[in-house]
Protein backbone atom coordinates (compact mmCIF):
# COMPACT_ATOMS: atom_id res chain seq x y z
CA UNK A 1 -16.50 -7.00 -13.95
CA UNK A 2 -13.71 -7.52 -10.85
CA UNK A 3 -11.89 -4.67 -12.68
CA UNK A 4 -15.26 -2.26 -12.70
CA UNK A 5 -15.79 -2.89 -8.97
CA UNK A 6 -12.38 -2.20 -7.93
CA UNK A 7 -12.00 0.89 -9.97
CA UNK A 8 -15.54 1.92 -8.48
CA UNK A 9 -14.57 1.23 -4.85
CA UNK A 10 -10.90 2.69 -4.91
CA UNK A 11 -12.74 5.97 -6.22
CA UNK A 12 -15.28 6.16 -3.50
CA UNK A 13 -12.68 5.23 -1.05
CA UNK A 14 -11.05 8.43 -2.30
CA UNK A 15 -14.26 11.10 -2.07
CA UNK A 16 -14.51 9.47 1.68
CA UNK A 17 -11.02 10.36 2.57
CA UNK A 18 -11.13 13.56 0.96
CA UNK A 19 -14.44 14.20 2.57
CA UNK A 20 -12.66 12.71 5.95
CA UNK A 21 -10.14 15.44 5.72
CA UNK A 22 -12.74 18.06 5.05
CA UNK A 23 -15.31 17.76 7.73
CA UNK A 24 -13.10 16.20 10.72
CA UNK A 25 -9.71 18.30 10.01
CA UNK A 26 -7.52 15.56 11.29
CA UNK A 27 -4.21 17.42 11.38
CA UNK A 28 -2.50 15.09 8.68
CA UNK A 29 -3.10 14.87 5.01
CA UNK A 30 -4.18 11.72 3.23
CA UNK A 31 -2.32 10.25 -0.27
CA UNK A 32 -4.12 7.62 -2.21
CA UNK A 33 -1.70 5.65 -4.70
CA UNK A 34 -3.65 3.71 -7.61
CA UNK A 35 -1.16 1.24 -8.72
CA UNK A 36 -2.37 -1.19 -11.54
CA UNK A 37 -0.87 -5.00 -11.25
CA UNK A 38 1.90 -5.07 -8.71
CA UNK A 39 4.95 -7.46 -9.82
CA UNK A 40 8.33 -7.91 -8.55
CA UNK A 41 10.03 -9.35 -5.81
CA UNK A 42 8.77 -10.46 -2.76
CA UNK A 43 9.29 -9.48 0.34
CA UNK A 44 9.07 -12.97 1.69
CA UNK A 45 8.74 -16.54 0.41
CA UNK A 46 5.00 -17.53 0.50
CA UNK A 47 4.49 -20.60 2.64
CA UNK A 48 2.76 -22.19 -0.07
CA UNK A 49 1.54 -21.54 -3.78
CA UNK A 50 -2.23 -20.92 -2.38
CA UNK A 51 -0.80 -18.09 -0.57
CA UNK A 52 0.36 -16.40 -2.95
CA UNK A 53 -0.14 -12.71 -3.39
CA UNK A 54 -3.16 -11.46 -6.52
CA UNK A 55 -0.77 -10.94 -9.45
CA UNK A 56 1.81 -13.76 -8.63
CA UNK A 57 -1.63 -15.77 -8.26
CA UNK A 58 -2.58 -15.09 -11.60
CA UNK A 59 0.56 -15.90 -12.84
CA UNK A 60 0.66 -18.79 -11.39
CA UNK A 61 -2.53 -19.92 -12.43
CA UNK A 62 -1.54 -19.63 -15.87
CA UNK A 63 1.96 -21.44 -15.87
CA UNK A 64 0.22 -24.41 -14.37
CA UNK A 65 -2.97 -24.78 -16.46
CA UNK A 66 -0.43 -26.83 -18.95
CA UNK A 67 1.51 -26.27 -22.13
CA UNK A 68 -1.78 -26.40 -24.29
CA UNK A 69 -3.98 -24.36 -22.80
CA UNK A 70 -5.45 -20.60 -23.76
CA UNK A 71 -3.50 -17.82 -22.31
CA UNK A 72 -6.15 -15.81 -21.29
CA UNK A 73 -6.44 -11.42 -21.24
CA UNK A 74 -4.59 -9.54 -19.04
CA UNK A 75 -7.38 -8.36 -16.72
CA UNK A 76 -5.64 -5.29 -16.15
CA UNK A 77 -2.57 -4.59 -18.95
CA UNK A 78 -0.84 -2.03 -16.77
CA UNK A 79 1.61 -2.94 -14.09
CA UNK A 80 4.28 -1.43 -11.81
CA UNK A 81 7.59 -2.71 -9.87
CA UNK A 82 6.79 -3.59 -6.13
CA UNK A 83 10.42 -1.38 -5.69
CA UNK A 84 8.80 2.02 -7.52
CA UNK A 85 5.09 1.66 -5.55
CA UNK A 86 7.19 1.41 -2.31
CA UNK A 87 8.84 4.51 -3.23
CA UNK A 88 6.28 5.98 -4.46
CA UNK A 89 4.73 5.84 -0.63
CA UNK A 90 8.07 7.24 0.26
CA UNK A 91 7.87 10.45 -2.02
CA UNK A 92 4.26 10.78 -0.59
CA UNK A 93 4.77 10.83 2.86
CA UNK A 94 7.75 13.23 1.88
CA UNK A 95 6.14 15.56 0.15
CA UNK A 96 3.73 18.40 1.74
CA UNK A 97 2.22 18.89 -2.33
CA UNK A 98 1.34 15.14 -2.38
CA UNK A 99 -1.45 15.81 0.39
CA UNK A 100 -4.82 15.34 -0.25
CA UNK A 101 -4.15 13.50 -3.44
CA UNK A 102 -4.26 10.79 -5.94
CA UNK A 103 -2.00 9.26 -8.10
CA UNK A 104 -1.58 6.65 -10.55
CA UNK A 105 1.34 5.18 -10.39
CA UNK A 106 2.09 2.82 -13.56
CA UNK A 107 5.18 1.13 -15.27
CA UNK A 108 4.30 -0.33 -18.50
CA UNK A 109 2.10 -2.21 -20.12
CA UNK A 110 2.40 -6.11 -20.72
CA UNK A 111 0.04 -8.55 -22.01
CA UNK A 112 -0.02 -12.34 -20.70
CA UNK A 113 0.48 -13.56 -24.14
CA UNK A 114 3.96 -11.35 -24.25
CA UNK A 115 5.12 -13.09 -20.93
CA UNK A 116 4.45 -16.85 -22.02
CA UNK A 117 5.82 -16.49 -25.42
């Protein structure tokens, strides 16, 4: 259901900026990126493991639920590289055709019972 009401609001968020652009003419274009599960390096060491970010979060959650317990669904089996979202704000804000967009940016697919094999 967390997946459904995610999907639902980043696709309302995007009619409102598109309507946004429409009606107040803003003078600057707006690009929505819809990356799936976001994994890679980060950009600083969390403080503590409750602070960790959503996907390293789930990860977590997993690892330390011991060695005999389910490995649950990947709630979302798409992901993409922290590196190629952050460039793919770069090519966004570089490009005049990415205005007034929307894309989804993935980079595989993975399920949690491939990663704790």
């Amino acid at each position: 259901m967390r997946s459904l009401l995610h999907t639902v609001s980043v696709f309302g968020e995007f009619g409102l900026n598109v309507d946004f652009v429409k009606t107040e003419k803003p003078g600057f274009t707006v690009t929505t990126l819809c990356p799936p599960m976001i994994y890679g390096p980060p950009i600083h060491d969390p403080p503590s493991l409750k602070e960790l970010n959503e996907s390293d979060s789930q990860l977590w959650k997993i690892i330390s639920s011991g060695k005999d317990a389910e490995v649950p669904d990947a709630h979302t089996p798409l992901f993409v590289d922290v590196r190629d979202i952050a460039m793919a704000h770069v090519l966004a804000m570089e490009s005049p055709k990415a205005g007034n967009e929307r894309y989804t940016v993935v980079g595989g697919q993975y399920s949690n019972q491939e990663v704790f094999r």
